[in-house]
C-alpha atoms as a PDB file:
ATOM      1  CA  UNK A   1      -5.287  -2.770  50.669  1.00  0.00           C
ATOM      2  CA  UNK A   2      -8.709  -3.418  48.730  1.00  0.00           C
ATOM      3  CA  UNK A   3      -8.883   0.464  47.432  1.00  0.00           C
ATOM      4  CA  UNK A   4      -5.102   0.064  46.435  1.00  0.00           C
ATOM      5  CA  UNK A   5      -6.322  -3.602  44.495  1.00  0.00           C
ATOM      6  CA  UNK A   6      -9.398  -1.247  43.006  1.00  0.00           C
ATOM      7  CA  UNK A   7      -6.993   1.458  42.225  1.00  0.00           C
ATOM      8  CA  UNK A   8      -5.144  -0.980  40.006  1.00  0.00           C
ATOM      9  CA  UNK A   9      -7.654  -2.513  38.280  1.00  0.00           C
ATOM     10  CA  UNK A  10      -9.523   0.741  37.293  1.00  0.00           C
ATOM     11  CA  UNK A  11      -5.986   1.468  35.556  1.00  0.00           C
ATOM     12  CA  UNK A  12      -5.763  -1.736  33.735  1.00  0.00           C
ATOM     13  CA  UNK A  13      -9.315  -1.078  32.964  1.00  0.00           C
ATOM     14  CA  UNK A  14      -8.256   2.327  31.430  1.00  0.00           C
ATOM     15  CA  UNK A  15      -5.317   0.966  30.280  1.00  0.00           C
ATOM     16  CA  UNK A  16      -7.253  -1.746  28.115  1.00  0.00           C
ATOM     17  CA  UNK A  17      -9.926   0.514  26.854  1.00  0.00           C
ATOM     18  CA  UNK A  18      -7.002   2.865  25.491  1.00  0.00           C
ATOM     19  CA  UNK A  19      -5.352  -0.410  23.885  1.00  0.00           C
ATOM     20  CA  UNK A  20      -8.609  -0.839  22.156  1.00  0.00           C
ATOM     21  CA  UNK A  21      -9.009   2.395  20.794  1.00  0.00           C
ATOM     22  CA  UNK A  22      -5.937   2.281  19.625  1.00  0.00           C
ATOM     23  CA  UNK A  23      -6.300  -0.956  17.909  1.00  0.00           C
ATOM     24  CA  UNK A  24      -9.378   0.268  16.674  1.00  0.00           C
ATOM     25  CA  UNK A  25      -7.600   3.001  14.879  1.00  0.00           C
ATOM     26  CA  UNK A  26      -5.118   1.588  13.129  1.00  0.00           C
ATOM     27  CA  UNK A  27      -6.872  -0.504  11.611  1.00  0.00           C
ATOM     28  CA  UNK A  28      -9.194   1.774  10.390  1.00  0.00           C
ATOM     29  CA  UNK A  29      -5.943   4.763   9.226  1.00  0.00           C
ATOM     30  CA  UNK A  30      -3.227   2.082   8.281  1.00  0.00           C
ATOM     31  CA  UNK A  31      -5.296   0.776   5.205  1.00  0.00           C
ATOM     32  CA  UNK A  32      -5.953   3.814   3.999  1.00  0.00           C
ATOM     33  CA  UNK A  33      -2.220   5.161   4.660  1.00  0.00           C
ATOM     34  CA  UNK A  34      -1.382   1.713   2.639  1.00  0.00           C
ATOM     35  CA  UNK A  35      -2.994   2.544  -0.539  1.00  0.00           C
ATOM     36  CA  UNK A  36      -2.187   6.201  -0.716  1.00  0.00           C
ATOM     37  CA  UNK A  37       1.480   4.862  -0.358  1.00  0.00           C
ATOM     38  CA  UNK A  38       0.492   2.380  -3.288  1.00  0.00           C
ATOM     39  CA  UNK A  39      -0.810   5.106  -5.175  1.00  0.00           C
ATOM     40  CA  UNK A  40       2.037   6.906  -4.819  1.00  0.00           C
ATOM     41  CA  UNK A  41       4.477   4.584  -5.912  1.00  0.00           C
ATOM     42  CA  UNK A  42       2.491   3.762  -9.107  1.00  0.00           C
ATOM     43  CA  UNK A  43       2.485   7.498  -9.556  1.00  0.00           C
ATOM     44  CA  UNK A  44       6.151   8.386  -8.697  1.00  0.00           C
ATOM     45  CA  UNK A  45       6.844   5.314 -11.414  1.00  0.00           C
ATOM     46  CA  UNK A  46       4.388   7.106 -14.385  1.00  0.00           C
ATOM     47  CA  UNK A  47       6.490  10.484 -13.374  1.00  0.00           C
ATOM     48  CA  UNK A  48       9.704   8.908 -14.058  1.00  0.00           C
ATOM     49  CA  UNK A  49       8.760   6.759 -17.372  1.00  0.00           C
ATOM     50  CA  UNK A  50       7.418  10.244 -18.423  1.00  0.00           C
ATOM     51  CA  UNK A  51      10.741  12.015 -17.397  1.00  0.00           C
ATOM     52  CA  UNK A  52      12.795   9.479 -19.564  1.00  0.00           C
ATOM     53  CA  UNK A  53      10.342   9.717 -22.683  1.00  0.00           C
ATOM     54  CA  UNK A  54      10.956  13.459 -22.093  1.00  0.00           C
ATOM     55  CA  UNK A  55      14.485  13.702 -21.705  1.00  0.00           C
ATOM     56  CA  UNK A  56      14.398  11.123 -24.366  1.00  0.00           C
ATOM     57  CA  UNK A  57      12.444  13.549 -27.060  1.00  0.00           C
ATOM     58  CA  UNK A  58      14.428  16.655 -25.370  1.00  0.00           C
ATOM     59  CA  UNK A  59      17.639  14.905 -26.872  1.00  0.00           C
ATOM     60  CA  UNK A  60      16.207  14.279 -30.151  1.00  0.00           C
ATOM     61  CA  UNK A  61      14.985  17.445 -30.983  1.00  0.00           C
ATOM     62  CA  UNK A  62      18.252  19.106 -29.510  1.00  0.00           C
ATOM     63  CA  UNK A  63      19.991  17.484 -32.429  1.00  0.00           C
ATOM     64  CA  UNK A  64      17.541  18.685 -35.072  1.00  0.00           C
ATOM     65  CA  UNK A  65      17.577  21.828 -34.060  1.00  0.00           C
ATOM     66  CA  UNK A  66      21.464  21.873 -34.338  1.00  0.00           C
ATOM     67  CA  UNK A  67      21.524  20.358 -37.609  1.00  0.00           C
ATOM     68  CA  UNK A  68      19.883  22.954 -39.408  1.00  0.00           C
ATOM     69  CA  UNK A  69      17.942  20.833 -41.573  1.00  0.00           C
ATOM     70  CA  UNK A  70      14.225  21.645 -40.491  1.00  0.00           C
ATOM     71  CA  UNK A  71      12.582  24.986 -42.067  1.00  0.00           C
ATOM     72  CA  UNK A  72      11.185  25.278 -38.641  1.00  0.00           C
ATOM     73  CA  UNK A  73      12.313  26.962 -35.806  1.00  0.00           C
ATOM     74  CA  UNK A  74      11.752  23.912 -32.977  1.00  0.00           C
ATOM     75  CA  UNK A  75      14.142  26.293 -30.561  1.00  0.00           C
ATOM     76  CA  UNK A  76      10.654  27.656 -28.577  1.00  0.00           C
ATOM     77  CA  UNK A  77       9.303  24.096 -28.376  1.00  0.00           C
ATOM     78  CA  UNK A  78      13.061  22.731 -26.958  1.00  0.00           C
ATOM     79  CA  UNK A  79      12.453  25.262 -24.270  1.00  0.00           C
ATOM     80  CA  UNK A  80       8.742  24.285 -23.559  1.00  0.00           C
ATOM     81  CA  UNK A  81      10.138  20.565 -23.197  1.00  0.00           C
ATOM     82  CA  UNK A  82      12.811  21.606 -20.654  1.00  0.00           C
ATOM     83  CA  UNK A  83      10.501  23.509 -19.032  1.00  0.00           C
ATOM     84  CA  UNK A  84       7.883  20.589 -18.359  1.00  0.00           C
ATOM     85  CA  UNK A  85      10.769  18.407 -17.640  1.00  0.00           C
ATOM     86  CA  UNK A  86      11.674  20.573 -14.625  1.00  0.00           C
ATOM     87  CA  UNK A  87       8.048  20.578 -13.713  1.00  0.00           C
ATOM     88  CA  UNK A  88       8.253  16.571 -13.927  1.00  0.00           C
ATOM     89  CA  UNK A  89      11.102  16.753 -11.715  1.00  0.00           C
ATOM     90  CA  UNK A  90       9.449  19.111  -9.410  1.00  0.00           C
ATOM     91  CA  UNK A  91       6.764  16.680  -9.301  1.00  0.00           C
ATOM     92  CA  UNK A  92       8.905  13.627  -8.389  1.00  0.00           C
ATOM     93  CA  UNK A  93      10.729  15.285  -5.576  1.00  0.00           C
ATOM     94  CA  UNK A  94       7.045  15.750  -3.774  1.00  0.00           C
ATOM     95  CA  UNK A  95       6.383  12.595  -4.779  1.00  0.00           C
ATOM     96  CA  UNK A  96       9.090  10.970  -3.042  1.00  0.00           C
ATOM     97  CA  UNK A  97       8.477  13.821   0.058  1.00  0.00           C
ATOM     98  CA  UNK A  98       4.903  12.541   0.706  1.00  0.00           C
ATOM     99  CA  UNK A  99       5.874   8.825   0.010  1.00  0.00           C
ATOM    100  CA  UNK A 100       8.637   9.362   2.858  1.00  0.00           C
ATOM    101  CA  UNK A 101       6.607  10.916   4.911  1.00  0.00           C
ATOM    102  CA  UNK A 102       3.655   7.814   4.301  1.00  0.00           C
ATOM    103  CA  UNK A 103       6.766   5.448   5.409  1.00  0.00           C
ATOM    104  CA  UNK A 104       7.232   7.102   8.466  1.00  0.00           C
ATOM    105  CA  UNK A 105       3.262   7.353   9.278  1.00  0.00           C
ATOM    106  CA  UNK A 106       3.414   3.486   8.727  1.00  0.00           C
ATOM    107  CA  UNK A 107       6.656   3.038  10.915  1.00  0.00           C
ATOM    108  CA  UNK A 108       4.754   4.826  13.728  1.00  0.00           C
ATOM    109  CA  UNK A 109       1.844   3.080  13.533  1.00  0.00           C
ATOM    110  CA  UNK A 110       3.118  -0.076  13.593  1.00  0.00           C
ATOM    111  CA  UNK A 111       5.420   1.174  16.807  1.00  0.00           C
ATOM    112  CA  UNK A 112       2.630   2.232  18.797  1.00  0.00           C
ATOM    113  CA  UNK A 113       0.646  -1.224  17.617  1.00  0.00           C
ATOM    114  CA  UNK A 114       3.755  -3.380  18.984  1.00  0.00           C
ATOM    115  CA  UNK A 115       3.858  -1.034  21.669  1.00  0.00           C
ATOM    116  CA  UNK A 116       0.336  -1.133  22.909  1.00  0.00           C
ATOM    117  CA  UNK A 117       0.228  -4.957  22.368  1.00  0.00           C
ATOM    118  CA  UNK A 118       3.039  -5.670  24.788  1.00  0.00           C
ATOM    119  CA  UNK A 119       1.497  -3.172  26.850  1.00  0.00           C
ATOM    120  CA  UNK A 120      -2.115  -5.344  26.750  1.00  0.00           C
ATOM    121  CA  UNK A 121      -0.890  -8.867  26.171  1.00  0.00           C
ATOM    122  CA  UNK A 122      -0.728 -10.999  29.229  1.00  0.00           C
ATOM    123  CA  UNK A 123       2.280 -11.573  30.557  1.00  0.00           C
ATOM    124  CA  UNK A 124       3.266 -15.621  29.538  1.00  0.00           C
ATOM    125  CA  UNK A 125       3.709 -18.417  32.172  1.00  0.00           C
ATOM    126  CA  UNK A 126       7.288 -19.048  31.152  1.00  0.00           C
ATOM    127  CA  UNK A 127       7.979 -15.392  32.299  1.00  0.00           C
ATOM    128  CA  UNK A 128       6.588 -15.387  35.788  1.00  0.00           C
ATOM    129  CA  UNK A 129       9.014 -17.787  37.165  1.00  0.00           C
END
């Protein structure tokens, strides 16, 4: 009965030292995980201000260039605008990749924080009736 007892408590033992570890690394990874995801949104908000000035200048020059009023051929700088338009839209659809990717990471490790808490909290008077 006593090695059974022993048995049990080296568990818990191993049990709690794995619920501390665990602690202990989340809350040394989720800050970090929480300002790359800030970081991200400030920079997935700079890509789309820039893709709206863009498509905003694409526009205007589209319209000079069809009213034939400029001695200047603007036709190869049109296309270099569209082209780092589609590069800004490239870089937004990462963007929002890796900040999906940082919401699940968070999601997770708040699961297994939840999950190791219940696992290592005592169970409450009320519930050993």
């Amino acid at each position: 009965m006593q090695v059974a007892m022993a048995g049990e408590a080296e568990k818990l033992d191993i049990m709690m030292e794995r619920g501390v570890m665990t602690r202990g690394l989340v809350e040394l990874i989720k800050p970090a995980v929480d300002e790359i995801d800030g970081s991200v949104v400030c920079v997935r908000q700079s890509q789309l201000d820039l893709r709206h000035k863009i498509d905003s200048l694409y526009e205007d020059l589209k319209k000079i260039v069809e009213s034939d009023t400029v001695p200047i051929d603007l036709e190869p700088y049109v296309k270099k605008l569209n082209n780092s338009r589609r590069r800004v839209m490239l870089v937004s659809s990462i963007l929002q990749n890796v900040q999906g990717r940082l919401n699940k990471l968070q999601q997770n490790i708040s699961k297994e924080t939840a999950k190791r808490k219940s696992m290592l909290d005592p169970v409450s008077p009320a519930h050993q009736k």
